[in-house]
Protein backbone atom coordinates (compact mmCIF):
# COMPACT_ATOMS: atom_id res chain seq x y z
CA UNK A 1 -20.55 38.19 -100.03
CA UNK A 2 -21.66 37.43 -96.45
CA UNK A 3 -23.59 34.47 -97.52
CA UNK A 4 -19.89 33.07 -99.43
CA UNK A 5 -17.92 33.42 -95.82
CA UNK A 6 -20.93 32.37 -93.92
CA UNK A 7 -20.84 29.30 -96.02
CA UNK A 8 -16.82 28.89 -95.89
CA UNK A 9 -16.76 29.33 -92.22
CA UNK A 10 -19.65 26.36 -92.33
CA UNK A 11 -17.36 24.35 -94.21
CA UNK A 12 -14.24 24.48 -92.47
CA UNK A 13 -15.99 23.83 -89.52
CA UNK A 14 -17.53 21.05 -90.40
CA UNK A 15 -13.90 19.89 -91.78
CA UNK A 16 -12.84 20.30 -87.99
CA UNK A 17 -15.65 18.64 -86.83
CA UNK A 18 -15.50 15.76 -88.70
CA UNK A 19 -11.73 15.41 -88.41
CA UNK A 20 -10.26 15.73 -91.63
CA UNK A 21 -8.84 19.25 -90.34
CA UNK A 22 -7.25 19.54 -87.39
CA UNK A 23 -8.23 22.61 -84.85
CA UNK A 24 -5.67 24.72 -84.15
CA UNK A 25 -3.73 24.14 -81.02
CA UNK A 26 -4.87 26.10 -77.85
CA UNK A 27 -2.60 29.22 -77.35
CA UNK A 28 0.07 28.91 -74.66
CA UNK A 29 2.63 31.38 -72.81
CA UNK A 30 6.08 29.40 -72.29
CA UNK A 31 8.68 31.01 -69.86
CA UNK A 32 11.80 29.63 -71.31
CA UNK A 33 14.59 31.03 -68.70
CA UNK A 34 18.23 31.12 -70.20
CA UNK A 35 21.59 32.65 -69.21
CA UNK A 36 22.44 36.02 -71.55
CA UNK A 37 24.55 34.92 -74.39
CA UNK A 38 24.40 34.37 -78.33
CA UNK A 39 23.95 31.23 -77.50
CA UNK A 40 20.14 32.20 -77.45
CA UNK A 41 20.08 32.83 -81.43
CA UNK A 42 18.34 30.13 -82.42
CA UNK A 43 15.55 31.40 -79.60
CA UNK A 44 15.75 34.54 -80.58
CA UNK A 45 15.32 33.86 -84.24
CA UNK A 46 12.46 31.42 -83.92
CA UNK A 47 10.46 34.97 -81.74
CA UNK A 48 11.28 37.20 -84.75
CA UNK A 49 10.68 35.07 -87.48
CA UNK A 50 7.20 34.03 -85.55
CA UNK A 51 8.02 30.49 -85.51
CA UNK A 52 6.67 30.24 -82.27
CA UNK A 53 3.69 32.39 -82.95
CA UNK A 54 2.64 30.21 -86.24
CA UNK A 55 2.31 27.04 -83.75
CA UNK A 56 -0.10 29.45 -81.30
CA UNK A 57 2.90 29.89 -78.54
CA UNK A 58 4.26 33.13 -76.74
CA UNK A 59 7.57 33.23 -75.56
CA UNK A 60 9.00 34.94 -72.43
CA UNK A 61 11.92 34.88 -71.90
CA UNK A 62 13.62 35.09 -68.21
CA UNK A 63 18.03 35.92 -67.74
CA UNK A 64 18.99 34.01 -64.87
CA UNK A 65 22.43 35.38 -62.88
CA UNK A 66 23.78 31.94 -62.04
CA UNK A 67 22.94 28.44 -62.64
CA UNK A 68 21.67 28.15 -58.89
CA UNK A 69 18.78 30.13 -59.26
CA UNK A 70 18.18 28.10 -62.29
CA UNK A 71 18.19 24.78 -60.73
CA UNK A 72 15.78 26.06 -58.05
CA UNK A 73 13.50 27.91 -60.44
CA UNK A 74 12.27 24.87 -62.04
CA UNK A 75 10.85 22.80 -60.09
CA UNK A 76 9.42 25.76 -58.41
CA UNK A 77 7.71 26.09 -60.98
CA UNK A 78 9.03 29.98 -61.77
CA UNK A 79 9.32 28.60 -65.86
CA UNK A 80 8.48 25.75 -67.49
CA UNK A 81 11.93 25.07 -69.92
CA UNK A 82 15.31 25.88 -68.71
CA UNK A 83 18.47 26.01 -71.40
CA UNK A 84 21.42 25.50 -70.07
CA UNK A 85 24.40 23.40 -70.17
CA UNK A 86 22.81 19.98 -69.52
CA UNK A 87 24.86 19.23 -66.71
CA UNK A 88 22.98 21.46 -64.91
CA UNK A 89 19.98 18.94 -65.59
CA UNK A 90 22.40 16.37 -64.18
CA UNK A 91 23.15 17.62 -60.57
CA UNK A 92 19.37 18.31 -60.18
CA UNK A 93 18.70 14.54 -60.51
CA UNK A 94 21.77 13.77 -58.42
CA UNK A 95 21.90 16.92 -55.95
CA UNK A 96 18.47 17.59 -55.27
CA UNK A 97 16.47 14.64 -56.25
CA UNK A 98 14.63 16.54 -59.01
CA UNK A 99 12.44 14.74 -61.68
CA UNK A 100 14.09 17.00 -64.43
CA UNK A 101 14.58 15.19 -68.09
CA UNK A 102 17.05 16.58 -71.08
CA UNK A 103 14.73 16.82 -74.13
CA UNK A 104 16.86 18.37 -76.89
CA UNK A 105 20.17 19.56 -77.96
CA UNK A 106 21.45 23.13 -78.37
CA UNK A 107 25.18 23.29 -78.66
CA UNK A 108 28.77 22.80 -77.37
CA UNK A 109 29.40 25.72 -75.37
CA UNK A 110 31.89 27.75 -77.46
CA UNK A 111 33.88 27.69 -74.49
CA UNK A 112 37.40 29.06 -74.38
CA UNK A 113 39.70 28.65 -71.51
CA UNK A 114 40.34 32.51 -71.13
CA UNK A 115 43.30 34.00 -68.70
CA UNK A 116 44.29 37.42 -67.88
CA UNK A 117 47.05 39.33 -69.72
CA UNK A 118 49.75 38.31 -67.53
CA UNK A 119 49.08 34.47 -68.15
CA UNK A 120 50.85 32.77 -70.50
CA UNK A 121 50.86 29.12 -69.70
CA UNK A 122 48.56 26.63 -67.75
CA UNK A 123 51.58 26.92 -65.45
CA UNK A 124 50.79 30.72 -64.66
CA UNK A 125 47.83 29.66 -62.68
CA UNK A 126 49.43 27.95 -59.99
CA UNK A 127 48.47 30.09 -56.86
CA UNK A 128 45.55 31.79 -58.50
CA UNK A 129 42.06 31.66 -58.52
CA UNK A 130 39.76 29.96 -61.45
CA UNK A 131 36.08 31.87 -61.77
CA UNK A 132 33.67 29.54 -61.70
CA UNK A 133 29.43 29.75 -61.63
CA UNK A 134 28.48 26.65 -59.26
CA UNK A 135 32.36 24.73 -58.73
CA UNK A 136 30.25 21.20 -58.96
CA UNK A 137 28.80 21.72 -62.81
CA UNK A 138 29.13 21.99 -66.30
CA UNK A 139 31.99 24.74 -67.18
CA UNK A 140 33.48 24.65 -63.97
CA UNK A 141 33.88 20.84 -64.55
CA UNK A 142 35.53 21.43 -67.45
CA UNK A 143 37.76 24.37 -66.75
CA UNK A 144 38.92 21.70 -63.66
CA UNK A 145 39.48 19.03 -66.45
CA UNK A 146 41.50 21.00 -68.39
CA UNK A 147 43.71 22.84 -65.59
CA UNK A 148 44.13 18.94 -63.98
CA UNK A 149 45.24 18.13 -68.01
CA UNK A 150 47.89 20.25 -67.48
CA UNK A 151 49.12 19.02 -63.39
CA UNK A 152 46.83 21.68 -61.41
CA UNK A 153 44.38 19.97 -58.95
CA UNK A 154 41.83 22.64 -57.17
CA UNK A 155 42.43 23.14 -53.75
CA UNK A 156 46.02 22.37 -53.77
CA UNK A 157 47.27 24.55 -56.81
CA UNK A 158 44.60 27.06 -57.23
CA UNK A 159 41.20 28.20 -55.58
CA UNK A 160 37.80 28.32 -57.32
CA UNK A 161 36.03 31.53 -56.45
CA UNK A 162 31.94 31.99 -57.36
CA UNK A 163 31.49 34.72 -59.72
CA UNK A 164 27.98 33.93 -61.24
CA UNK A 165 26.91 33.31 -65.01
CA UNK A 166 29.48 34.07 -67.83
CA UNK A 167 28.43 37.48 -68.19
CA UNK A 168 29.71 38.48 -64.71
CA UNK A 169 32.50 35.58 -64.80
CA UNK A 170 34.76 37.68 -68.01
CA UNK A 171 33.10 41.01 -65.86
CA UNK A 172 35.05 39.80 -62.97
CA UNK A 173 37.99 38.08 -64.44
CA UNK A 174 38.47 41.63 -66.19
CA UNK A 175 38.42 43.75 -62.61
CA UNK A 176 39.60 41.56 -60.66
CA UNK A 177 43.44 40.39 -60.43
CA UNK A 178 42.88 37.48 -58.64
CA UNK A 179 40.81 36.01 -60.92
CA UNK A 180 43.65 34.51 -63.29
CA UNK A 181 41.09 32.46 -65.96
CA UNK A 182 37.89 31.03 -66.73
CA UNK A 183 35.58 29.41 -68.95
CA UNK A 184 34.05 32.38 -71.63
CA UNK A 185 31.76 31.63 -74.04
CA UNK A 186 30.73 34.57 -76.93
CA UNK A 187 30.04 37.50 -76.88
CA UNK A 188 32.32 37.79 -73.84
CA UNK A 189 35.04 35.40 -74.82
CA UNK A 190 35.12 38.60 -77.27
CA UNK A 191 34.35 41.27 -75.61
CA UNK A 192 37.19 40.62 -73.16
CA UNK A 193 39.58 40.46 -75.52
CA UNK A 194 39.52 44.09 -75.88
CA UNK A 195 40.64 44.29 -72.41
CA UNK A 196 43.72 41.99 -72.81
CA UNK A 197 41.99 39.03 -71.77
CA UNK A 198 43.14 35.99 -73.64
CA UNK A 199 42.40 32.58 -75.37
CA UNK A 200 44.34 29.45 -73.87
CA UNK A 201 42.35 26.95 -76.40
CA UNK A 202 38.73 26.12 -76.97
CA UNK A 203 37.45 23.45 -74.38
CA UNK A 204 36.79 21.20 -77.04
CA UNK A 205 40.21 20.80 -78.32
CA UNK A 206 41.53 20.93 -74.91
CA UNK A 207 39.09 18.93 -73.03
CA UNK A 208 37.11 16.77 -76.23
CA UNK A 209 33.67 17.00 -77.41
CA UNK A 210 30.54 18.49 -74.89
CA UNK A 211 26.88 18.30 -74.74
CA UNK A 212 26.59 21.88 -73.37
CA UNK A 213 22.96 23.94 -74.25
CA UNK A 214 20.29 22.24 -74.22
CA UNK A 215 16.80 22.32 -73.02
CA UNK A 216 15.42 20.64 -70.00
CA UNK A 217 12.06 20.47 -67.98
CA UNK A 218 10.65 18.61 -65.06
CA UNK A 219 9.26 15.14 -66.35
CA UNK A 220 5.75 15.77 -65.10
CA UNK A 221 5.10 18.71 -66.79
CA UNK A 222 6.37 17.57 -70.63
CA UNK A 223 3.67 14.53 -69.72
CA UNK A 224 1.12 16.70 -68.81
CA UNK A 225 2.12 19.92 -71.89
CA UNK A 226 3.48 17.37 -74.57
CA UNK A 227 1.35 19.49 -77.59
CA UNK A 228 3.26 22.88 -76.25
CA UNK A 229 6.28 21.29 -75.64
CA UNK A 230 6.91 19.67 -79.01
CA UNK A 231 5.39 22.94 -80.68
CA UNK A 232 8.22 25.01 -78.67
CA UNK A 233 10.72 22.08 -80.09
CA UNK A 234 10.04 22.29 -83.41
CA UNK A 235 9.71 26.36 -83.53
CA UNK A 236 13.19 26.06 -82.03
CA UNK A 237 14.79 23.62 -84.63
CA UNK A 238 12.87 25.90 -87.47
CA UNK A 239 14.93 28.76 -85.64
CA UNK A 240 18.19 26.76 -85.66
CA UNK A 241 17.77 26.13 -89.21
CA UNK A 242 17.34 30.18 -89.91
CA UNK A 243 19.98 30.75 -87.75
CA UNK A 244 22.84 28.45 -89.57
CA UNK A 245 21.59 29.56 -92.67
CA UNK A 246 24.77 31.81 -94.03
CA UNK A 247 22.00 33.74 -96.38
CA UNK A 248 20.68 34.85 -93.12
CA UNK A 249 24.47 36.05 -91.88
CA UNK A 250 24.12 39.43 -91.91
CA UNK A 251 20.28 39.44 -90.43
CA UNK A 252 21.60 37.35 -87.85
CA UNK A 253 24.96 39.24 -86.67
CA UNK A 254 22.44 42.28 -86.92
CA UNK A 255 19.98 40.70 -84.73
CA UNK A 256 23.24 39.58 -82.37
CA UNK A 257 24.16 43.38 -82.50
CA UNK A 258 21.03 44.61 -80.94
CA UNK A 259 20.28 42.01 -78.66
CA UNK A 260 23.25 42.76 -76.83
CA UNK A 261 24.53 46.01 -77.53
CA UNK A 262 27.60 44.34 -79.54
CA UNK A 263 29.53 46.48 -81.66
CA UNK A 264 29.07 45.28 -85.41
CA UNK A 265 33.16 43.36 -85.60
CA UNK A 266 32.36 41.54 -82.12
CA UNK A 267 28.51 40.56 -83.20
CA UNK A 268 30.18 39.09 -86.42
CA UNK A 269 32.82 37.48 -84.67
CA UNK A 270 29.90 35.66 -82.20
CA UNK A 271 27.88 34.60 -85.23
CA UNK A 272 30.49 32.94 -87.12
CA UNK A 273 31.46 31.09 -83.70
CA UNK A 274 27.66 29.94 -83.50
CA UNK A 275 28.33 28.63 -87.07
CA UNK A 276 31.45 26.75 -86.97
CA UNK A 277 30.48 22.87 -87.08
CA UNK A 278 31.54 20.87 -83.96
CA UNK A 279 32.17 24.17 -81.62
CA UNK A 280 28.81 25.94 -81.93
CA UNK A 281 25.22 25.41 -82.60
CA UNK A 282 24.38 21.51 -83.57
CA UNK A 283 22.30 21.20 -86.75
CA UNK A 284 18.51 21.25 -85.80
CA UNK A 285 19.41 21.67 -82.36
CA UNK A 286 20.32 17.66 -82.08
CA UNK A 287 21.43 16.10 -79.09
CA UNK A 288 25.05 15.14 -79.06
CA UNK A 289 25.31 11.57 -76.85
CA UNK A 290 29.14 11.62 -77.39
CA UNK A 291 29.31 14.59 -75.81
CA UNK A 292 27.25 13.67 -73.09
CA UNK A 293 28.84 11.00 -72.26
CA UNK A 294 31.59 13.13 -71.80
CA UNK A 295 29.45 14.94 -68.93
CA UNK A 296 28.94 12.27 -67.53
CA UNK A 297 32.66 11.03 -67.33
CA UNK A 298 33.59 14.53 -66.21
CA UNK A 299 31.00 14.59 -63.21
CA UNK A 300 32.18 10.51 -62.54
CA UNK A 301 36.42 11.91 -62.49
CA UNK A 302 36.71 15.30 -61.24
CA UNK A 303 33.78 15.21 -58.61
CA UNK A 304 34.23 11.83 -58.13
CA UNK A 305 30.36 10.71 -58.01
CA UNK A 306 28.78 7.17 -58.87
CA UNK A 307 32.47 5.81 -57.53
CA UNK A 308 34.29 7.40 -60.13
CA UNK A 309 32.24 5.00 -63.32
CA UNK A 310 29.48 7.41 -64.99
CA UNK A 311 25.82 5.93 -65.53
CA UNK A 312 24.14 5.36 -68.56
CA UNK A 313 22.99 7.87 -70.18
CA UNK A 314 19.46 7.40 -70.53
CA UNK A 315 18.26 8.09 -66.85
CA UNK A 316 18.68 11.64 -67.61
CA UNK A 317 16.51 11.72 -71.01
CA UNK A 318 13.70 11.61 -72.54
CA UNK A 319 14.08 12.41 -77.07
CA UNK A 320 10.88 11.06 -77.77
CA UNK A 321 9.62 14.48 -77.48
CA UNK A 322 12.64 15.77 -79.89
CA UNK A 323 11.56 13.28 -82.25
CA UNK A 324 8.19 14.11 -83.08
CA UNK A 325 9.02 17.74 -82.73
CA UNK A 326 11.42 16.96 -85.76
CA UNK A 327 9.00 15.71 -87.37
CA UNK A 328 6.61 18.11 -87.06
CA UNK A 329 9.11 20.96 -88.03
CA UNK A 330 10.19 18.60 -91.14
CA UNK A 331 13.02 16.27 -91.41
């Protein structure tokens, strides 16, 4: 018996050896930092199914409070892959001069434009406050868009007040009078609701289609960790796939449930929003260039930057990596 393994361990190392098998990759620890939402499923899935584990990675993963600690973390090196909303990836290269690069897709935000009980029209808000993360990205760009849509102009019809990540944003909106609306993504944009918040529309009706999650690293270290960074890629598209699978439903809204100390209705109620094509999670985690062009054209109007006309696109990406992850995780 010995003398068989002996022999097969001979063999498959002179397989390696000689090239027609490939070694195994060398094991790596990935700090993936995120905000805390259901957003994360796909993440989340691709750790319990070991999806990331099978390709010889270990996840940890880091809640940020607000998207400026994000933006600082990574360069500082504090993770190696953020997932946000992309714009995020945007001000660093226009803000603070980062080398940062957008190398997949995630989904659209699930946003809805939420208001306290006693608004009932985009009118309401005139005089009031809109809860915002950082006033100069992503949602709060959006939740501007909208409320200029509809004749309000920040600064001269409402205030925007800082009230951190989405978590603490509905938290707030909730305790706080003041705070007539903001953007609310699930679980909250649920959660609230059993506190009288309400639903003016889902940003992508109201303000057209968005490139919101995705993930994003600084440029020198995907050159430097392209094997661990595709791996991650294609562990994450594996965990998309599980995710949007509706066999998986009721492991997933279970999983949801858990995660986040959802009861069972609201952890449905997230899921099914993470499942409904062109609002929540983008098949195999693709990268939606209509909707970042939108970004962009939001950044060029409401903040006014590049005179008003939004660059091309490509200065802020880099797919290749996306690519051969997606083919690595089978197209």
């Amino acid at each position: 018996m010995h003398r068989r393994i002996f022999t097969a361990t001979a063999v498959l190392a002179g397989l390696v050896l000689s090239g027609c098998i490939s070694p195994p990759p060398p094991p790596v620890t990935l700090r993936v930092n995120v905000f805390p939402g259901s957003s994360n499923l796909p993440l989340l899935a691709a750790i319990n199914k070991g999806f990331f584990a099978k390709r010889n990675l270990a996840i940890e993963i880091q809640n940020t409070p607000d998207s400026d600690s994000q933006r600082a973390g990574l360069p500082a090196g504090k993770f190696e892959i953020a997932i946000a909303a992309v714009d995020n990836a945007v001000a660093m290269v226009e803000v603070a001069k980062n080398d940062v690069i957008i190398v997949m897709g995630g989904d659209s935000g699930m946003n809805e434009f939420m208001v306290r009980p006693d608004i009932n029209s985009f009118a309401d808000i005139r005089g009031k406050s809109l809860a915002v993360d950082a006033p100069n990205t992503a949602y709060a760009l959006v939740g501007r868009k909208i409320l200029k849509n509809n004749g309000l102009i920040d600064g001269r019809d409402y205030t925007l007040k800082l009230a951190g990540g989405t978590q603490g944003r509905s938290a707030a909106m909730v305790a706080n009078p003041d705070l007539a609306a903001s953007m609310v993504n699930p679980p909250f944009s649920f959660t609230v609701r059993e506190r009288g918040i309400k639903s003016l529309g889902r940003a992508t009706d109201l303000a057209g289609a968005y490139q919101a999650s995705g993930s994003f690293v600084m440029r020198s270290w995907a050159a430097a960790n392209a094997s661990a960074l595709e791996r991650y890629m294609a562990a994450y598209i594996e965990g998309t796939r599980y995710a949007m699978n509706p066999a998986n439903r009721a492991e997933m809204i279970k999983l949801l449930e858990d995660r986040f100390k959802l009861l069972p209705a609201v952890a449905a109620q997230s899921y099914d929003a993470l499942n409904t094509p062109g609002f929540g999670m983008a098949t195999d985690a693709r990268f939606s260039m209509e909707g970042f062009r939108n970004v962009l054209a939001l950044r060029a109007e409401i903040e006014g930057q590049w005179g008003g006309k939004a660059p091309d696109p490509g200065k802020y990406l880099d797919l290749s990596y996306y690519e051969r992850a997606l083919s690595m995780a089978g197209r």
